[in-house]
PDB file of N, CA and C in Angstrom:
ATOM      1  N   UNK A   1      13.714  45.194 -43.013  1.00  0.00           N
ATOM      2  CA  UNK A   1      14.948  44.554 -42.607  1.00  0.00           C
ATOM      3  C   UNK A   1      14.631  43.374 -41.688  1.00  0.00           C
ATOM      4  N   UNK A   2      15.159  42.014 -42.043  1.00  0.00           N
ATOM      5  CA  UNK A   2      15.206  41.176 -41.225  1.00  0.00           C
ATOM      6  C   UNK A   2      15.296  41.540 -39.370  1.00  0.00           C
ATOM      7  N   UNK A   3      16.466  42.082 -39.373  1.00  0.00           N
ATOM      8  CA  UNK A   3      16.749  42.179 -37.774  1.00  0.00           C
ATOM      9  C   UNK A   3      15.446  43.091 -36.897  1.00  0.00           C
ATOM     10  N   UNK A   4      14.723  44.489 -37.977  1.00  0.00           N
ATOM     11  CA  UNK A   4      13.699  44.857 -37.903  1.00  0.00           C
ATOM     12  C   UNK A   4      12.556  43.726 -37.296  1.00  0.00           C
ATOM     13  N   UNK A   5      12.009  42.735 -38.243  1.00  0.00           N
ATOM     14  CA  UNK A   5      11.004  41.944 -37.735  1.00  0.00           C
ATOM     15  C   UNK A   5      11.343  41.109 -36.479  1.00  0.00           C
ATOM     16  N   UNK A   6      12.758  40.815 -36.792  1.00  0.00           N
ATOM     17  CA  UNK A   6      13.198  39.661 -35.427  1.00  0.00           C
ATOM     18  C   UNK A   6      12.472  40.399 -33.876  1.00  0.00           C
ATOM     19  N   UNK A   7      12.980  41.968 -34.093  1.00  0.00           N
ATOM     20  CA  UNK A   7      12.865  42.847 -33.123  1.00  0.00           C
ATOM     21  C   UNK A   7      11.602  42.543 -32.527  1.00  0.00           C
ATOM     22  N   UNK A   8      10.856  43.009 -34.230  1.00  0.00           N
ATOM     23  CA  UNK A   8       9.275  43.043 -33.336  1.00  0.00           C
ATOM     24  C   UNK A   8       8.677  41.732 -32.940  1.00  0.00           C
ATOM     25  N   UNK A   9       8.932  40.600 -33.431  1.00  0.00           N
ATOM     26  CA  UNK A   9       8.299  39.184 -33.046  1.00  0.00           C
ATOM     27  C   UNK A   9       8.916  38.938 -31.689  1.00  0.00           C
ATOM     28  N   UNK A  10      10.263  39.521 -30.976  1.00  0.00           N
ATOM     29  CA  UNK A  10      10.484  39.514 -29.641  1.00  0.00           C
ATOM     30  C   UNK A  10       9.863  40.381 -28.793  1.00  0.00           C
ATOM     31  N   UNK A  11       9.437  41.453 -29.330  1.00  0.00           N
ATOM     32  CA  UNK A  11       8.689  42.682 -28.517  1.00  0.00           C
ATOM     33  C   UNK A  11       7.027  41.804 -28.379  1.00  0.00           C
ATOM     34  N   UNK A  12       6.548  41.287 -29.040  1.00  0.00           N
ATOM     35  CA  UNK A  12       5.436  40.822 -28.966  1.00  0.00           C
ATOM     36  C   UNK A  12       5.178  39.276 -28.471  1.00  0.00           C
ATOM     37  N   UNK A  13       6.314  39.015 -28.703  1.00  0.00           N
ATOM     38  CA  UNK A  13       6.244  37.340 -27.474  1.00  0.00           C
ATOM     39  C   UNK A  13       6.335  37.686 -25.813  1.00  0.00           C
ATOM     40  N   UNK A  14       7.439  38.515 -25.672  1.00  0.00           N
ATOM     41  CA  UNK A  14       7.231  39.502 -24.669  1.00  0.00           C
ATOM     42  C   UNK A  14       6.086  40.308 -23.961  1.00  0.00           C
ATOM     43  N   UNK A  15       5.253  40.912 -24.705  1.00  0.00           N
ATOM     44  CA  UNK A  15       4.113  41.406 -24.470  1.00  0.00           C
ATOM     45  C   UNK A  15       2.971  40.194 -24.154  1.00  0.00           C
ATOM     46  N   UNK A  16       3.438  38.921 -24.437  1.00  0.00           N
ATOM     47  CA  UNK A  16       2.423  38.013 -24.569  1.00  0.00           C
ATOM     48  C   UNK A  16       2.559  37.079 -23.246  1.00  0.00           C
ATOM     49  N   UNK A  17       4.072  37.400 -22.684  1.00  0.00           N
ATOM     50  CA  UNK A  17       4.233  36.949 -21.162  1.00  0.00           C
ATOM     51  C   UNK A  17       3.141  37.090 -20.472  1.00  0.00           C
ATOM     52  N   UNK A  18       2.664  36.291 -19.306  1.00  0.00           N
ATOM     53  CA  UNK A  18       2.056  36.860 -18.478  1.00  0.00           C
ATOM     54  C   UNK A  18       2.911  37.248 -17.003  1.00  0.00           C
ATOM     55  N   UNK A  19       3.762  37.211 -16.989  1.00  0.00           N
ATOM     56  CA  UNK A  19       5.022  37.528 -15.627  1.00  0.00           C
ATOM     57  C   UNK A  19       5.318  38.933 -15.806  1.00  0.00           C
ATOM     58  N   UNK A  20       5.234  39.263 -16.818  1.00  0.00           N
ATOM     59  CA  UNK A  20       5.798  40.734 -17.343  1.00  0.00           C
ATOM     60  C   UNK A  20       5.185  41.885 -16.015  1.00  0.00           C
ATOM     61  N   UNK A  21       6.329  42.915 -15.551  1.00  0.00           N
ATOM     62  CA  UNK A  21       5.850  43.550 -14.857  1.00  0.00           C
ATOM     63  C   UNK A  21       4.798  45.258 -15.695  1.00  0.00           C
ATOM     64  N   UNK A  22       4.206  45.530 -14.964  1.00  0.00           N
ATOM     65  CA  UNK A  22       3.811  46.726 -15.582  1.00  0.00           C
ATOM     66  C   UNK A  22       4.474  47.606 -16.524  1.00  0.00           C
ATOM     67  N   UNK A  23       5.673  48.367 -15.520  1.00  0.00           N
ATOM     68  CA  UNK A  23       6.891  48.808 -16.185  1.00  0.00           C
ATOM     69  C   UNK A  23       7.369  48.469 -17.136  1.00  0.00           C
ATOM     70  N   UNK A  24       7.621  46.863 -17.457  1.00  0.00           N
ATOM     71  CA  UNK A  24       7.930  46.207 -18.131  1.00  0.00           C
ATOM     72  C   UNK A  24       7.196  46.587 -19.531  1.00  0.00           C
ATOM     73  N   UNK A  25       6.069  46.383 -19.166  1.00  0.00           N
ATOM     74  CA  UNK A  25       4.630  46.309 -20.589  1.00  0.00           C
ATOM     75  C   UNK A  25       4.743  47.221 -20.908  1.00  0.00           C
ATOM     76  N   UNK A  26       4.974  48.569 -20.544  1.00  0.00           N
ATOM     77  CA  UNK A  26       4.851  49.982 -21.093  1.00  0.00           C
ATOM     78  C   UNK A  26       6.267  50.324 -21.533  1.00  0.00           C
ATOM     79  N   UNK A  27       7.138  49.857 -21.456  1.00  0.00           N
ATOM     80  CA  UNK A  27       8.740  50.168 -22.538  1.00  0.00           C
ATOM     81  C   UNK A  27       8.127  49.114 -23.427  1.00  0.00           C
ATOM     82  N   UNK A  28       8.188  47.806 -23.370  1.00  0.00           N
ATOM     83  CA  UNK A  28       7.445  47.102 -24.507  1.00  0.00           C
ATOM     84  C   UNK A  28       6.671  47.309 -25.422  1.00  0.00           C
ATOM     85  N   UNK A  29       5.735  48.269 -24.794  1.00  0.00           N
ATOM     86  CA  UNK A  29       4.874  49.196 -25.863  1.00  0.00           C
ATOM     87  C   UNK A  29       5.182  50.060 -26.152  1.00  0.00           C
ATOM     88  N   UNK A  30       5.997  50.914 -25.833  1.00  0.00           N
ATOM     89  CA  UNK A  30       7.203  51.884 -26.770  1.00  0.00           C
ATOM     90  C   UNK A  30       7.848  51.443 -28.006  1.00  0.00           C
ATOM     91  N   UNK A  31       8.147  50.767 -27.466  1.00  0.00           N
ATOM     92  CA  UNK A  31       9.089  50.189 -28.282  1.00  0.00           C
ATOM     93  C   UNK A  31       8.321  49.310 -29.333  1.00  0.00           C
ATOM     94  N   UNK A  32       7.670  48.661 -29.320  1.00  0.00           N
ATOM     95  CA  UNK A  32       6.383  47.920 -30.267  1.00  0.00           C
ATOM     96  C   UNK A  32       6.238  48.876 -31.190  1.00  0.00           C
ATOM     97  N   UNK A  33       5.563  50.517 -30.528  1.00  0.00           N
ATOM     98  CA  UNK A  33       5.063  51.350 -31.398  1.00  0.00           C
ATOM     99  C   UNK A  33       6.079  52.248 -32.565  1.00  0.00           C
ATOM    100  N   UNK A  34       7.711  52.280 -31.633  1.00  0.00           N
ATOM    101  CA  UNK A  34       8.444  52.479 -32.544  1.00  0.00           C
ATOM    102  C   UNK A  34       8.545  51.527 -33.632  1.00  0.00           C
ATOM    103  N   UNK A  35       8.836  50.228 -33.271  1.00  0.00           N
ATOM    104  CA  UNK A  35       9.200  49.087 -34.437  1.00  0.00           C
ATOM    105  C   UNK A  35       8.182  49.373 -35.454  1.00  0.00           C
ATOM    106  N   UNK A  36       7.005  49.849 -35.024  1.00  0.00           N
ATOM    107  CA  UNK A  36       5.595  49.510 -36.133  1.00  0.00           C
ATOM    108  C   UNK A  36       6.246  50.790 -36.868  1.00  0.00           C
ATOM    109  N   UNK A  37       6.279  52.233 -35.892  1.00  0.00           N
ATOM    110  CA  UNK A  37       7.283  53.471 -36.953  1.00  0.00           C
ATOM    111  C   UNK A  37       7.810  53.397 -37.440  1.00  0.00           C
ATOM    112  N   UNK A  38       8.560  51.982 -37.533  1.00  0.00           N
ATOM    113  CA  UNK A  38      10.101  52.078 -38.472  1.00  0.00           C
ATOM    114  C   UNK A  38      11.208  52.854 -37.677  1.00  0.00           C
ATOM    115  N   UNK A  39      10.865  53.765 -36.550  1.00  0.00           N
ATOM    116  CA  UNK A  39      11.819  54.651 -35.653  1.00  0.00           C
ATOM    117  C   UNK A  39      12.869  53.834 -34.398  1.00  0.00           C
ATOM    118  N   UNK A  40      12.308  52.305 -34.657  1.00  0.00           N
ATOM    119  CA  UNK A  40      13.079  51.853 -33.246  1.00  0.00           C
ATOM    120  C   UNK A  40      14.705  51.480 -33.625  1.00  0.00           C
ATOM    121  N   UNK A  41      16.016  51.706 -32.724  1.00  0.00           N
ATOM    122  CA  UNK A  41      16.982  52.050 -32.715  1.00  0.00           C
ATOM    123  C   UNK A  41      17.546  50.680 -32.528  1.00  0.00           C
ATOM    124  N   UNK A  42      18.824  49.549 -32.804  1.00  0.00           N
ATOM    125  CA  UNK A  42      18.980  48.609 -31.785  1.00  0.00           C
ATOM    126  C   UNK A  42      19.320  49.293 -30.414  1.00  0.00           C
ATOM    127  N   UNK A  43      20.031  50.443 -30.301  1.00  0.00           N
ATOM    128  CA  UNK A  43      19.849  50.244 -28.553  1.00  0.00           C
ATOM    129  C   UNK A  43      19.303  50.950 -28.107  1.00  0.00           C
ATOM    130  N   UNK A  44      17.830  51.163 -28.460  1.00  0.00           N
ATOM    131  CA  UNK A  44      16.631  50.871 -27.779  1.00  0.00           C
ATOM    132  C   UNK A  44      15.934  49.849 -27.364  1.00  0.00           C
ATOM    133  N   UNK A  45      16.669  48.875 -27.890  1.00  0.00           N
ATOM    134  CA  UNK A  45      16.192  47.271 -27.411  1.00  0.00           C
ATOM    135  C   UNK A  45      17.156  46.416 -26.844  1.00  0.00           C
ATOM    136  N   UNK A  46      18.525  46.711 -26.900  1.00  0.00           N
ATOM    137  CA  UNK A  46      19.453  45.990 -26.697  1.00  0.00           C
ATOM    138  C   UNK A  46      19.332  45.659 -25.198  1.00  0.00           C
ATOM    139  N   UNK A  47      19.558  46.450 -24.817  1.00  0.00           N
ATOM    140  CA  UNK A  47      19.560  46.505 -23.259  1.00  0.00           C
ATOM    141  C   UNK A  47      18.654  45.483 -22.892  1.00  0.00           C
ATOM    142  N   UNK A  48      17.284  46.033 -22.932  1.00  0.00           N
ATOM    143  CA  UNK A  48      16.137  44.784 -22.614  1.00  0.00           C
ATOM    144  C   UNK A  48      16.456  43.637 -22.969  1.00  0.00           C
ATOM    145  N   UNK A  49      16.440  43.314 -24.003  1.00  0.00           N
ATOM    146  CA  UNK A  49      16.961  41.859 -24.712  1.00  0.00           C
ATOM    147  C   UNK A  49      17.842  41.335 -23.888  1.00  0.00           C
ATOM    148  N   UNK A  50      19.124  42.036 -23.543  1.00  0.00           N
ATOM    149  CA  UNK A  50      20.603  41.419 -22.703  1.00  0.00           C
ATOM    150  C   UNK A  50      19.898  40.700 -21.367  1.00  0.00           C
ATOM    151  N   UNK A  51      19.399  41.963 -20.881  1.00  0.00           N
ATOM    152  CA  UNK A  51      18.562  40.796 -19.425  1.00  0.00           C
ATOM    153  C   UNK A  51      17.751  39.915 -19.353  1.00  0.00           C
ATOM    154  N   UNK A  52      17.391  39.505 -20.480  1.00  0.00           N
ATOM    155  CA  UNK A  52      15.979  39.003 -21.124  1.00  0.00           C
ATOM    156  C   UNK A  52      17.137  37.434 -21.114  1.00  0.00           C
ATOM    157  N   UNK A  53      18.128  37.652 -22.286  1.00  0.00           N
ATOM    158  CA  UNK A  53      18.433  36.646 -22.805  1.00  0.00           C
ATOM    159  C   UNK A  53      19.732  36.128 -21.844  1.00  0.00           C
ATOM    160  N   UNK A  54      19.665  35.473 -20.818  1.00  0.00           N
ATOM    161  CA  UNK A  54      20.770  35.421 -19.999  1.00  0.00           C
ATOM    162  C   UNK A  54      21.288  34.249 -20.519  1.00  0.00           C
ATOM    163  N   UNK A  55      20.107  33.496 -21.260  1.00  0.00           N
ATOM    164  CA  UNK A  55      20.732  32.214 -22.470  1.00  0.00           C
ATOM    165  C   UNK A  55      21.157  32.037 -23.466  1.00  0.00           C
ATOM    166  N   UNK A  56      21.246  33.060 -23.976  1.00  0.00           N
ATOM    167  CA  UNK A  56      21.545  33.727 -25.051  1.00  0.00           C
ATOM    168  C   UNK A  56      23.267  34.201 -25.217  1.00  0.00           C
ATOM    169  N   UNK A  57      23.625  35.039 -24.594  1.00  0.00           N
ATOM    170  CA  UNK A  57      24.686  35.254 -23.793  1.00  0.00           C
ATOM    171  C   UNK A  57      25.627  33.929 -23.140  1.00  0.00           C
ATOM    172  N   UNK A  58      24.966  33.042 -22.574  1.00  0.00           N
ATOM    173  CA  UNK A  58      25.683  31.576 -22.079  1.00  0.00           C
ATOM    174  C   UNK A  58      25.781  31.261 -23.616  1.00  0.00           C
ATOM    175  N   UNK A  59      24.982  31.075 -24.015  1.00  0.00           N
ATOM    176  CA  UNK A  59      25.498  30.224 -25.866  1.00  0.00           C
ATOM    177  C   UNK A  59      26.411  30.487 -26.765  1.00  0.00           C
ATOM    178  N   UNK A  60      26.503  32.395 -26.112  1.00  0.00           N
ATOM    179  CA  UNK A  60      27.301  32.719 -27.029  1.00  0.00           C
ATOM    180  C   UNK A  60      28.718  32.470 -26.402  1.00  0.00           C
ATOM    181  N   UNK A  61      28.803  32.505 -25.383  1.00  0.00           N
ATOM    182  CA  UNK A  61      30.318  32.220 -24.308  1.00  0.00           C
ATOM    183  C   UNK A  61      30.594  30.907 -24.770  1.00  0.00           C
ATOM    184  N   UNK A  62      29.438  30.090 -24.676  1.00  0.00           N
ATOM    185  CA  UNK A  62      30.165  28.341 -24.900  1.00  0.00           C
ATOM    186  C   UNK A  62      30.832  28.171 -26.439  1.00  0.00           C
ATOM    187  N   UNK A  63      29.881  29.464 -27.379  1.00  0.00           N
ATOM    188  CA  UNK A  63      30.400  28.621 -28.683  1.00  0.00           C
ATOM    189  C   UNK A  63      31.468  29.282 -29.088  1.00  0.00           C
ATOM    190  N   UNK A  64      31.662  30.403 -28.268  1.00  0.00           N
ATOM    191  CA  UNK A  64      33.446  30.850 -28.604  1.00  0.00           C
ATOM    192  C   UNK A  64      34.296  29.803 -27.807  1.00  0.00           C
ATOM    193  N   UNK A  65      33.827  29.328 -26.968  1.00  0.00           N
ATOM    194  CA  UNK A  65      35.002  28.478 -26.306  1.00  0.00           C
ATOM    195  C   UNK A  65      34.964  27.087 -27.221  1.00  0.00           C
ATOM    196  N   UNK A  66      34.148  27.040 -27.496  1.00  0.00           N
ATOM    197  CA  UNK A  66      34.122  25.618 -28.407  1.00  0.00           C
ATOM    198  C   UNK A  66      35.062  26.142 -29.478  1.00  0.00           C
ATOM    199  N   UNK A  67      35.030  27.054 -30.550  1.00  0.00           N
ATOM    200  CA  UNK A  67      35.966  27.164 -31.583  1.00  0.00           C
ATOM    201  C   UNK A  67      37.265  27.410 -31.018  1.00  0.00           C
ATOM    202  N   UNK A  68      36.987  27.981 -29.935  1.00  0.00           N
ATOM    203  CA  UNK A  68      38.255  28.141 -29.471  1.00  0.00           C
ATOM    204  C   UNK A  68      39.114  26.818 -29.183  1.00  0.00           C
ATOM    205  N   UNK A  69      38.943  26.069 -28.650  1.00  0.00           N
ATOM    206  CA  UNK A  69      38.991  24.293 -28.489  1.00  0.00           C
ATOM    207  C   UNK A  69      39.046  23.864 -29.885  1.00  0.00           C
ATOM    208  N   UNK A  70      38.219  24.165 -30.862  1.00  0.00           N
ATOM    209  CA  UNK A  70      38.102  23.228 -32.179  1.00  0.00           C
ATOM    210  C   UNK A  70      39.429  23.881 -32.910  1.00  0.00           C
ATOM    211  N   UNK A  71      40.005  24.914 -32.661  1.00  0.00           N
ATOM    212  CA  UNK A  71      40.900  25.589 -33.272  1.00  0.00           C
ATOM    213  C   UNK A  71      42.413  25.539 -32.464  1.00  0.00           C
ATOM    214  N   UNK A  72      42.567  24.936 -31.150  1.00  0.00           N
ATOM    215  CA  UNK A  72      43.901  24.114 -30.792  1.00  0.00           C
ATOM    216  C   UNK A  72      43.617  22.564 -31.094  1.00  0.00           C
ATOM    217  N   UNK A  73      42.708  22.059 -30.942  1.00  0.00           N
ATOM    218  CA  UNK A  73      42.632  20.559 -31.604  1.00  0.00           C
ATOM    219  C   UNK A  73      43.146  20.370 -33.071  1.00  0.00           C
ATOM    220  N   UNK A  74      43.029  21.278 -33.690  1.00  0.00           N
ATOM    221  CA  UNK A  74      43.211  21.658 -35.162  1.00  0.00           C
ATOM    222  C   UNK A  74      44.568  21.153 -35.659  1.00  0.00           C
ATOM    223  N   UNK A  75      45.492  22.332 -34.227  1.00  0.00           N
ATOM    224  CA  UNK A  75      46.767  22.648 -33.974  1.00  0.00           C
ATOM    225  C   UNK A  75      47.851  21.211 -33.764  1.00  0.00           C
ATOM    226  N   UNK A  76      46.816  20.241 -33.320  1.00  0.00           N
ATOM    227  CA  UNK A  76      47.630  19.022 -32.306  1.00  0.00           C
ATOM    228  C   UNK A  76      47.195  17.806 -33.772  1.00  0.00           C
ATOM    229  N   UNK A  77      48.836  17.328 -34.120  1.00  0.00           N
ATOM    230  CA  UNK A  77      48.519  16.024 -35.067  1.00  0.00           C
ATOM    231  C   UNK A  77      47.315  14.610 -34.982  1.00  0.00           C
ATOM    232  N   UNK A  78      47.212  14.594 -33.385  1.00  0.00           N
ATOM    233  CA  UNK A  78      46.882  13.374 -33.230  1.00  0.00           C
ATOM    234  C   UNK A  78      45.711  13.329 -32.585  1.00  0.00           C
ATOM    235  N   UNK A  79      44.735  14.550 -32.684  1.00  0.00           N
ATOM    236  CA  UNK A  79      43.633  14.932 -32.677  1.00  0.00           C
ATOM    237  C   UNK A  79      42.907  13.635 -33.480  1.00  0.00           C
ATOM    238  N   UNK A  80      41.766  12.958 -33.467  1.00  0.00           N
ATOM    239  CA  UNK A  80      41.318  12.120 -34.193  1.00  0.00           C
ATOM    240  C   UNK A  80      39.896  13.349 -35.193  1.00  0.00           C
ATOM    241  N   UNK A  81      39.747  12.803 -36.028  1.00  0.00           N
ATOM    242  CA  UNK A  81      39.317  13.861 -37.265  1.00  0.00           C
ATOM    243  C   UNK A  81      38.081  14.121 -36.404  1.00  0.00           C
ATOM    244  N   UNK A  82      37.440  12.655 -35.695  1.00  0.00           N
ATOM    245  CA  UNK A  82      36.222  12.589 -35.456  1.00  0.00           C
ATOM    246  C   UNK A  82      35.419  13.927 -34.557  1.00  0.00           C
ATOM    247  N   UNK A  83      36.606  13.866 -33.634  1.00  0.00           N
ATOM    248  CA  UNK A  83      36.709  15.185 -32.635  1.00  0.00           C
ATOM    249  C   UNK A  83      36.292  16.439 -33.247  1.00  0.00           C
ATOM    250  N   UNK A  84      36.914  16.604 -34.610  1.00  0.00           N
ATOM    251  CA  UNK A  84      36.800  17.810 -34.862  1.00  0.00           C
ATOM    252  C   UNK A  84      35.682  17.693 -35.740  1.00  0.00           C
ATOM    253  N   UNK A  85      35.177  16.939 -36.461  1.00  0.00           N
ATOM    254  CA  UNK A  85      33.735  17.309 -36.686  1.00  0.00           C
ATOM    255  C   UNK A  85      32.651  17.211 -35.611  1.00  0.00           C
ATOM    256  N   UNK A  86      33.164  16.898 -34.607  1.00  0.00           N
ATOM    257  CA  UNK A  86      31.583  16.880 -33.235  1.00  0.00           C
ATOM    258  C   UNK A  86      31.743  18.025 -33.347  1.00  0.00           C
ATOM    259  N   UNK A  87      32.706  18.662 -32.585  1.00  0.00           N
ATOM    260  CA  UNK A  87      33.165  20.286 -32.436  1.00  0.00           C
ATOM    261  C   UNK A  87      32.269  21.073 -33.210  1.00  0.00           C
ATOM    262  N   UNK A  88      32.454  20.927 -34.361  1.00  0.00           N
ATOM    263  CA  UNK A  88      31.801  22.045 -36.032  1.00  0.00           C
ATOM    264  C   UNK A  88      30.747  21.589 -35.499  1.00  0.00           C
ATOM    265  N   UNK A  89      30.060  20.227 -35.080  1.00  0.00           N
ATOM    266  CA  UNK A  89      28.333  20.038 -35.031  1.00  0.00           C
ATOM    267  C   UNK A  89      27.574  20.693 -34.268  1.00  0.00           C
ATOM    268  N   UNK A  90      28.841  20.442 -32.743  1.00  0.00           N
ATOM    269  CA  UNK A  90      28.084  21.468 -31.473  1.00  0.00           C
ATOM    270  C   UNK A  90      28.408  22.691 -31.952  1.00  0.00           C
ATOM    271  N   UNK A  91      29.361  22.781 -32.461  1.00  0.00           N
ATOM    272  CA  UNK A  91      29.173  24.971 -32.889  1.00  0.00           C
ATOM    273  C   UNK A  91      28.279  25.166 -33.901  1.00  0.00           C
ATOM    274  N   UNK A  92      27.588  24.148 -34.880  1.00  0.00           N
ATOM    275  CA  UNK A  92      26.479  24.661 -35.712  1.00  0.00           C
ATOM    276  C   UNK A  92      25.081  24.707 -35.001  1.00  0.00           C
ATOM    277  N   UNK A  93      25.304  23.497 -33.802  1.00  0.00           N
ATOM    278  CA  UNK A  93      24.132  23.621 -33.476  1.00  0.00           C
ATOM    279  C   UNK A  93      23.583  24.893 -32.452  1.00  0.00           C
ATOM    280  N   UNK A  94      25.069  25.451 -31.983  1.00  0.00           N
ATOM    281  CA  UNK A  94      24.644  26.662 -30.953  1.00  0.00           C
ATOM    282  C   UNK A  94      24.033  27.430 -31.539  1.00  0.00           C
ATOM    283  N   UNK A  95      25.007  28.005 -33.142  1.00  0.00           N
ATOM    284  CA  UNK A  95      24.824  28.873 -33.865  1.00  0.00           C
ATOM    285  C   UNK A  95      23.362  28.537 -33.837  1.00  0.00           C
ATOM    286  N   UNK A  96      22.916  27.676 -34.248  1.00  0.00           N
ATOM    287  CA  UNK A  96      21.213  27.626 -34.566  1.00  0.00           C
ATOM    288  C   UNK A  96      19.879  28.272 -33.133  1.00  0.00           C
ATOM    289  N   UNK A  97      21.101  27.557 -32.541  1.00  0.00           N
ATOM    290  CA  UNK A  97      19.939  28.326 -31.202  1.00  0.00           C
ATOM    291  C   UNK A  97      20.081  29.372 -31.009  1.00  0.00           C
ATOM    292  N   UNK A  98      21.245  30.189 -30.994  1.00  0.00           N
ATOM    293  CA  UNK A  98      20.978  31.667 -31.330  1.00  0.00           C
ATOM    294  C   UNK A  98      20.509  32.540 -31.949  1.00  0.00           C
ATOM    295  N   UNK A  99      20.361  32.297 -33.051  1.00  0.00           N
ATOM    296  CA  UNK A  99      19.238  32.270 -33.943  1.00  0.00           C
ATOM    297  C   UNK A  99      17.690  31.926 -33.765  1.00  0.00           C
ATOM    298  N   UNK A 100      17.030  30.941 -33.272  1.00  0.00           N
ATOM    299  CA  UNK A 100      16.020  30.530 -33.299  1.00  0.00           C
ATOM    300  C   UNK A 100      15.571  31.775 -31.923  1.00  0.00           C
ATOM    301  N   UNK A 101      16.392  32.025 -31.163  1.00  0.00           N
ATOM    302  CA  UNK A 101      16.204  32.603 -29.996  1.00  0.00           C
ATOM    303  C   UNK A 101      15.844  34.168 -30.535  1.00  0.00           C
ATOM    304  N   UNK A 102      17.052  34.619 -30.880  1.00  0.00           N
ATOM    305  CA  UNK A 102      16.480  36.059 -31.661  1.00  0.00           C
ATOM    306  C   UNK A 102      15.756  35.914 -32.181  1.00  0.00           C
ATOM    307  N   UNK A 103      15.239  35.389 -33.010  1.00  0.00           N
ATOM    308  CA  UNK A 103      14.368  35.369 -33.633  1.00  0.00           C
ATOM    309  C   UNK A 103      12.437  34.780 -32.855  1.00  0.00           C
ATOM    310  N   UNK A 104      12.880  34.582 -31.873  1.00  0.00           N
ATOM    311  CA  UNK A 104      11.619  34.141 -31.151  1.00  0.00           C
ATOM    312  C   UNK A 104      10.938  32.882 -31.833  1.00  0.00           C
ATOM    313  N   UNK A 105      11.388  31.842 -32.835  1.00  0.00           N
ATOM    314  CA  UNK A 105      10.921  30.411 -33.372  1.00  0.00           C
ATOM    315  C   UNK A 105      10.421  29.689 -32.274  1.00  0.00           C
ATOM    316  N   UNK A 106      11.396  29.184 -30.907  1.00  0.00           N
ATOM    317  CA  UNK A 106      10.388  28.693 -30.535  1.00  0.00           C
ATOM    318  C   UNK A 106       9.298  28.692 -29.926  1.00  0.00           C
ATOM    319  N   UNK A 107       8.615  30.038 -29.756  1.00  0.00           N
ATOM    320  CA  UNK A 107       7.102  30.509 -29.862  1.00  0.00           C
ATOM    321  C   UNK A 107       6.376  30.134 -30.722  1.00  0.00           C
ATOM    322  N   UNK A 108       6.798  30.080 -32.106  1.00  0.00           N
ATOM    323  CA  UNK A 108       6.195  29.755 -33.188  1.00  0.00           C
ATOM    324  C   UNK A 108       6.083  27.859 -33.568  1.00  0.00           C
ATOM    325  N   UNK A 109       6.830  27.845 -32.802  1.00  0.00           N
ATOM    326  CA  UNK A 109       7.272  26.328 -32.768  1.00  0.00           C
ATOM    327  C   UNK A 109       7.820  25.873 -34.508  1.00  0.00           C
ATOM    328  N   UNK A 110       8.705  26.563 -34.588  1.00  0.00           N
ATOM    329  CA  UNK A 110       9.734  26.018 -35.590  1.00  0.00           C
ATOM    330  C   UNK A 110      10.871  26.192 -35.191  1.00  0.00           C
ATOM    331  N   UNK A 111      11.590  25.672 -34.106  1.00  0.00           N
ATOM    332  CA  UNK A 111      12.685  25.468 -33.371  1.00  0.00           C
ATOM    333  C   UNK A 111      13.580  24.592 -35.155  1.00  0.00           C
ATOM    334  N   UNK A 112      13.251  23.841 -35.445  1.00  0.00           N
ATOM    335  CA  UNK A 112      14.184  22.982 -36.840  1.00  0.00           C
ATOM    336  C   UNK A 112      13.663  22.481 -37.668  1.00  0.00           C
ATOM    337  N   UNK A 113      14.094  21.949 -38.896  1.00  0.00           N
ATOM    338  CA  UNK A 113      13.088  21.657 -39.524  1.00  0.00           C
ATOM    339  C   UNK A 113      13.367  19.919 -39.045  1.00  0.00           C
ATOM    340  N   UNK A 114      14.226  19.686 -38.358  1.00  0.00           N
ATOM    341  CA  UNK A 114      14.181  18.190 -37.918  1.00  0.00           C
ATOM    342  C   UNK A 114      13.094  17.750 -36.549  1.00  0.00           C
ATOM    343  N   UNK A 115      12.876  18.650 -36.540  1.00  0.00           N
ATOM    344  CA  UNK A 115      11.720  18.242 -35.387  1.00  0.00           C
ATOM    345  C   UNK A 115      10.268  17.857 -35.837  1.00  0.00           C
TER     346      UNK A 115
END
């Protein structure tokens, strides 16, 4: 399963910190050894991840407020069109960083293929 590997390529960028506390390294390696089992749970990881990703979480707040915005602009006649395609651009582009983030890319350094 996709979300499977995402898991483990974050468990192991993680492990590859050097800030990581002890404590830290040894749920990491739990959890590593489950993912390799096939036994790991999402919330066995969720939690970690949430404190992990405090940017993650901000991206996701901004890009509901953005549709949220792109969807009363929608509402108002005299909205200029232009507006509302920036809107869709910055909400595709969040979407992308949320993504690249779960997924740990830019470790790998494939953040886009426009780069």
């Amino acid at each position: 399963m996709v979300s499977d590997v995402a898991d483990l390529i974050w468990i192991e960028n993680e492990l590859a910190r050097k800030d990581i506390t002890a404590q830290k390294r040894t749920i990491l390696e739990e959890l590593k050894k489950k993912a390799l089992e096939g036994t790991l749970r999402q919330g066995d990881i969720s939690q970690l991840r949430q404190k992990k990703q405090g940017k993650a979480l901000t991206i996701k707040s901004l890009s509901s407020k953005l549709r949220n915005l792109r969807k009363r602009c929608s509402a108002i006649d005299n909205v200029p069109t232009e507006v509302i395609s920036y809107l869709d651009a910055a909400i595709a582009i969040l979407q992308n960083e949320k993504v690249v983030a779960r997924c740990g890319l830019h470790a790998l350094g494939l953040e886009s293929a426009d780069a």
